[in-house]
Protein backbone atom coordinates (compact mmCIF):
# COMPACT_ATOMS: atom_id res chain seq x y z
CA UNK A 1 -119.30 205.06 -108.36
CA UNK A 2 -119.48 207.92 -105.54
CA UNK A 3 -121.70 205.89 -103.46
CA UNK A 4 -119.42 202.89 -103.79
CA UNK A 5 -116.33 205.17 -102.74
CA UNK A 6 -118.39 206.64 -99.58
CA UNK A 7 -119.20 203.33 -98.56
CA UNK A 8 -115.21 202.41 -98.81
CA UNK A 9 -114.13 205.73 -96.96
CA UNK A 10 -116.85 204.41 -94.02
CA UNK A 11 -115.59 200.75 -94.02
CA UNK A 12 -111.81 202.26 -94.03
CA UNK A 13 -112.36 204.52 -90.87
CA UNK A 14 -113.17 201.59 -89.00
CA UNK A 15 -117.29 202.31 -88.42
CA UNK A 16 -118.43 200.11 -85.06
CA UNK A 17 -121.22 197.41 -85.65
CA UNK A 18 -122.61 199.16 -82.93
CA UNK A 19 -123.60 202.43 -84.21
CA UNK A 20 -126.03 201.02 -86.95
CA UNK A 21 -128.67 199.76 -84.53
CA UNK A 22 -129.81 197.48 -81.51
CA UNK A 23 -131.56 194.42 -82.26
CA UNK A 24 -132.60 194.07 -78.53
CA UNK A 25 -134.34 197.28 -78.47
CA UNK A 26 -137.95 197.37 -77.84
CA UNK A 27 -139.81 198.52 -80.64
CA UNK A 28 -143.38 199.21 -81.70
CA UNK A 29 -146.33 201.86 -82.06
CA UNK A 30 -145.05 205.44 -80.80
CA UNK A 31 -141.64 204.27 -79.40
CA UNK A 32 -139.19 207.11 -80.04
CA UNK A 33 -135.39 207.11 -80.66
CA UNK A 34 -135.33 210.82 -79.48
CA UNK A 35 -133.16 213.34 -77.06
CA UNK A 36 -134.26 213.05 -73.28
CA UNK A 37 -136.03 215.01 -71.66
CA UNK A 38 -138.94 212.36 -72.80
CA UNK A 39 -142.61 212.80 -72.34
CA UNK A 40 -145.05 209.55 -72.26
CA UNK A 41 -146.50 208.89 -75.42
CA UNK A 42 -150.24 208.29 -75.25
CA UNK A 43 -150.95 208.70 -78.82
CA UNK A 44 -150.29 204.96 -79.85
CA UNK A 45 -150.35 204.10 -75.63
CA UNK A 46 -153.71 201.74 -75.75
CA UNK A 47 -152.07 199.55 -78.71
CA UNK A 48 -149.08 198.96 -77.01
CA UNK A 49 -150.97 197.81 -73.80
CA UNK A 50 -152.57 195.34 -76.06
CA UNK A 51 -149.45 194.60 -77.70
CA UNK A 52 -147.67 193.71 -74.37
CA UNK A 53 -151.24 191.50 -73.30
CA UNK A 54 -151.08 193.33 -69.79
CA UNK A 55 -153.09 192.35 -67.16
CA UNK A 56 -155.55 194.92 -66.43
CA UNK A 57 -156.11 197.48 -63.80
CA UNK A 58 -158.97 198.21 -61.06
CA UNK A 59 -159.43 195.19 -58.53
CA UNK A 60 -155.63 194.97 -57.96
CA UNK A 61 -154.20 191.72 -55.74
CA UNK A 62 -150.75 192.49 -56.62
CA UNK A 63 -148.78 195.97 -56.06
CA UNK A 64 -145.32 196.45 -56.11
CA UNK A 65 -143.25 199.04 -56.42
CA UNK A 66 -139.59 199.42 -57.96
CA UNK A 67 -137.07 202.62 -58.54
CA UNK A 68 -135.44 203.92 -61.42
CA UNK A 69 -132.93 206.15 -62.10
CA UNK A 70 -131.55 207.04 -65.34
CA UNK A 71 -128.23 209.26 -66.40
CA UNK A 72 -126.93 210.22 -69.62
CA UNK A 73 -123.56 211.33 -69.80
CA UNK A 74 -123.50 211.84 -65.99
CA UNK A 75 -126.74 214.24 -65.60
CA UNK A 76 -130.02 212.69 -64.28
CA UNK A 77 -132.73 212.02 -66.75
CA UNK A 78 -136.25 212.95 -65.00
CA UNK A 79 -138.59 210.40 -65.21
CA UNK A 80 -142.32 211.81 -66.63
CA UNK A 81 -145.23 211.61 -64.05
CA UNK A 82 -147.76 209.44 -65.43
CA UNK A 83 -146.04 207.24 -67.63
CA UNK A 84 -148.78 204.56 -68.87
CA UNK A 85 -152.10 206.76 -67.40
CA UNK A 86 -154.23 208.64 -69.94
CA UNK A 87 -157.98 208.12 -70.14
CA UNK A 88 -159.11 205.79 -71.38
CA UNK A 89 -155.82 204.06 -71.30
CA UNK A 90 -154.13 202.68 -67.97
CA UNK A 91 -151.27 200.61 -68.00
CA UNK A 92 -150.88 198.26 -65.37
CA UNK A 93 -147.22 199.21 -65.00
CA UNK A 94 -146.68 203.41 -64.61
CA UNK A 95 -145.66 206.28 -63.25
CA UNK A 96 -147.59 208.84 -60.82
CA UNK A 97 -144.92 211.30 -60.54
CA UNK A 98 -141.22 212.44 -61.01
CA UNK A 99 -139.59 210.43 -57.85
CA UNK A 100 -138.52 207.61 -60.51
CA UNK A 101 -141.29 204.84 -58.72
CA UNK A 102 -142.55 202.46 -60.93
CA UNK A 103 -145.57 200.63 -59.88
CA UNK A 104 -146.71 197.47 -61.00
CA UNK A 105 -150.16 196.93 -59.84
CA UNK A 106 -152.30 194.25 -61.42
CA UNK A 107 -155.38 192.00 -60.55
CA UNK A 108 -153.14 188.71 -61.67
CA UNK A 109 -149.07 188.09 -61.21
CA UNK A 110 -147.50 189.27 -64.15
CA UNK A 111 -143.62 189.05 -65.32
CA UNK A 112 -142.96 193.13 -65.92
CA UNK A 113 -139.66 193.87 -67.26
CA UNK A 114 -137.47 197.10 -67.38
CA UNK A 115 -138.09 196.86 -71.33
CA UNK A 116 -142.11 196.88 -70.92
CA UNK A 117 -141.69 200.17 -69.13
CA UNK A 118 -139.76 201.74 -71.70
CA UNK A 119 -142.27 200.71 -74.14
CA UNK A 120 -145.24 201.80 -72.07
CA UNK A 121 -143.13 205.27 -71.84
CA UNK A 122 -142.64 205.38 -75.58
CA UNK A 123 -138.89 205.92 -75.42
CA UNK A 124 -136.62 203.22 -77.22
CA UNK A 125 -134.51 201.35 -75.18
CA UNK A 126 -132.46 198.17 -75.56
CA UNK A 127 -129.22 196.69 -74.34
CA UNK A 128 -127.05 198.85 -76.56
CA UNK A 129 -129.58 201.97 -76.75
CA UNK A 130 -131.15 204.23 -74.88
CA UNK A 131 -133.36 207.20 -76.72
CA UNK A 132 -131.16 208.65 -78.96
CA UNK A 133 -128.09 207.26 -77.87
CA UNK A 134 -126.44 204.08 -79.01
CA UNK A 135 -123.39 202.40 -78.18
CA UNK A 136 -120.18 204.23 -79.49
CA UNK A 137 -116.72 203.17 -78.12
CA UNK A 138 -116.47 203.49 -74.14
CA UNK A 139 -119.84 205.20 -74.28
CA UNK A 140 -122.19 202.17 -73.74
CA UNK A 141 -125.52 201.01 -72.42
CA UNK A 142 -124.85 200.47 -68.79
CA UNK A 143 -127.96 198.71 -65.94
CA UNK A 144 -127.21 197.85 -62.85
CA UNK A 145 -129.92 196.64 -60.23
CA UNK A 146 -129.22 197.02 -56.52
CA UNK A 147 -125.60 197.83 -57.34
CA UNK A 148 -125.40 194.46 -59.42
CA UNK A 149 -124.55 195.15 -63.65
CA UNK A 150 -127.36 192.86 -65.44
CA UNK A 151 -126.29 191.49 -68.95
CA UNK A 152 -129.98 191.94 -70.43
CA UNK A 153 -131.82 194.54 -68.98
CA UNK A 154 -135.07 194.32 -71.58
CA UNK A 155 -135.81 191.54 -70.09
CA UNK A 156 -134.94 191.53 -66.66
CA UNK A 157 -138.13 191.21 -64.77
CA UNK A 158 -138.44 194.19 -62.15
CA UNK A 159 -139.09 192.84 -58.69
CA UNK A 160 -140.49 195.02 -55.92
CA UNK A 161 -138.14 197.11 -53.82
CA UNK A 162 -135.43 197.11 -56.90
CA UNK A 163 -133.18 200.00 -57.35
CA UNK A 164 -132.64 200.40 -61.05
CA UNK A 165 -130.03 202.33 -62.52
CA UNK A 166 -129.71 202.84 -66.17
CA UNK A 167 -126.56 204.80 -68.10
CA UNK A 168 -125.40 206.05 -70.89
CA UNK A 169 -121.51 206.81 -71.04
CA UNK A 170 -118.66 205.36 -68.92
CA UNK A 171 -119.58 203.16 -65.98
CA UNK A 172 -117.80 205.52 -63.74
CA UNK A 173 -120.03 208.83 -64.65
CA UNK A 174 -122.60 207.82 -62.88
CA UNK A 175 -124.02 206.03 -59.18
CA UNK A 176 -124.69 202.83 -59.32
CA UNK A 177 -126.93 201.96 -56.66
CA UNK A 178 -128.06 205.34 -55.20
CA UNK A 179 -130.67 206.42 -52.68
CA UNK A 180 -134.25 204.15 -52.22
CA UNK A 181 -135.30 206.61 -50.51
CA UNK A 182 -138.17 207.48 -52.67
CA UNK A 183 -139.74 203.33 -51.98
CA UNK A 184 -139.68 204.12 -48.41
CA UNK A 185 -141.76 207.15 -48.65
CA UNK A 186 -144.15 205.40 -51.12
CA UNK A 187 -144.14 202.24 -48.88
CA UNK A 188 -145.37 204.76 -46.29
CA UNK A 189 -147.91 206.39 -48.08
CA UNK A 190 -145.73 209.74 -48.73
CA UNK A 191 -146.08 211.41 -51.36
CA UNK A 192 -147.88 209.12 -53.96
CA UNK A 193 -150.98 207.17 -53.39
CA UNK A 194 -150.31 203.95 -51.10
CA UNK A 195 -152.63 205.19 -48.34
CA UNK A 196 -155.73 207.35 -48.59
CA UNK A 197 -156.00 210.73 -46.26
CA UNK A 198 -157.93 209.12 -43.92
CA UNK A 199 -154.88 206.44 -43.30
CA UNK A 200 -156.74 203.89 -45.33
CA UNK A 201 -154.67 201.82 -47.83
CA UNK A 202 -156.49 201.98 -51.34
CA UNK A 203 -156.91 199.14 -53.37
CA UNK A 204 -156.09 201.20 -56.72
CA UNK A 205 -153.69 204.22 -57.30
CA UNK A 206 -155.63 205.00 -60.71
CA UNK A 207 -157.89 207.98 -60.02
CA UNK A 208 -161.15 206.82 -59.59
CA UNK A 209 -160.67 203.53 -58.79
């Protein structure tokens, strides 16, 4: 009888669909609904390579690089270094440090989208969620790439030179399309691993490769 009467106190106060859960969110072996800041889980990281059927890593003919930045409730999320890299694991789309570059770097084409990173990372993340955060009244799920608001960002397939921005809150508390600077430099060869020291491009940027 007391659980019946809870569950009419919740219906009565008007409880959003939206809370309970997101259908669209990417899911799997490690993949945490947790409070940033978010570290890359490797525990579980070589099953959800497999899981994904990534191309591998090593003799790579295609590299390309996209940005992300991520906000929650206005304050920038740092993105971990080496999201997708721990021995003997190395996913074909990572990190290599904190600027927010993804790299996709394969030795065939592949399709990666903004949802395989998150599930590389470890962190849930789906058109209505993000970590721990779900969609709650004006506080929603928000992607926009190069300034443009995408209607399904777990599957939008990242292309190189994209500026990604995802949100959590209200569309105005936070940029929307906001400095590439960090694809220049890494176009370059500053700061991550396009070019080696003597000016040589490598063909690799996992270590020993």
């Amino acid at each position: 009888m007391l659980a019946v009467l809870a569950a009419a106190l919740i219906a009565g106060c008007g409880e959003k669909k939206e809370t309970l859960g997101d259908t669209t969110a990417v899911s799997g072996p490690g993949v945490r609904a947790t409070a940033p800041r978010w570290q890359p889980e490797y525990v579980h990281l070589g099953q959800r390579i497999r899981q994904l059927h990534l191309p591998p890593v090593g003799k790579e003919k295609v590299h390309h690089h996209s940005l992300i930045h991520i906000y929650i409730d206005g304050l920038l999320v740092p993105v971990a270094p080496n999201i997708g890299i721990h021995k003997p694991d190395y996913s074909s789309v990572h990190t290599h440090d904190q600027t927010g570059v993804i790299h996709m770097e394969s030795d065939v084409p592949h399709k990666f989208t903004i949802g395989d990173f998150f599930f590389i990372w470890g962190v849930r993340f789906g058109n209505a969620s993000l970590g721990n955060r779900v969609n709650d009244g004006d506080n929603k799920v928000h992607v926009y790439v190069n300034g443009k608001e995408i209607s399904d960002p777990v599957h939008y397939v990242m292309r190189d030179q994209d500026n990604i921005v995802v949100g959590y809150g209200t569309p105005g508390s936070f940029p929307h399309n906001p400095s590439k600077k960090a694809l220049s430099l890494v176009d370059r060869g500053g700061g991550n691993c396009a070019v080696t020291q003597k000016g040589k491009k490598r063909k690799s940027c996992i270590a020993g490769q």
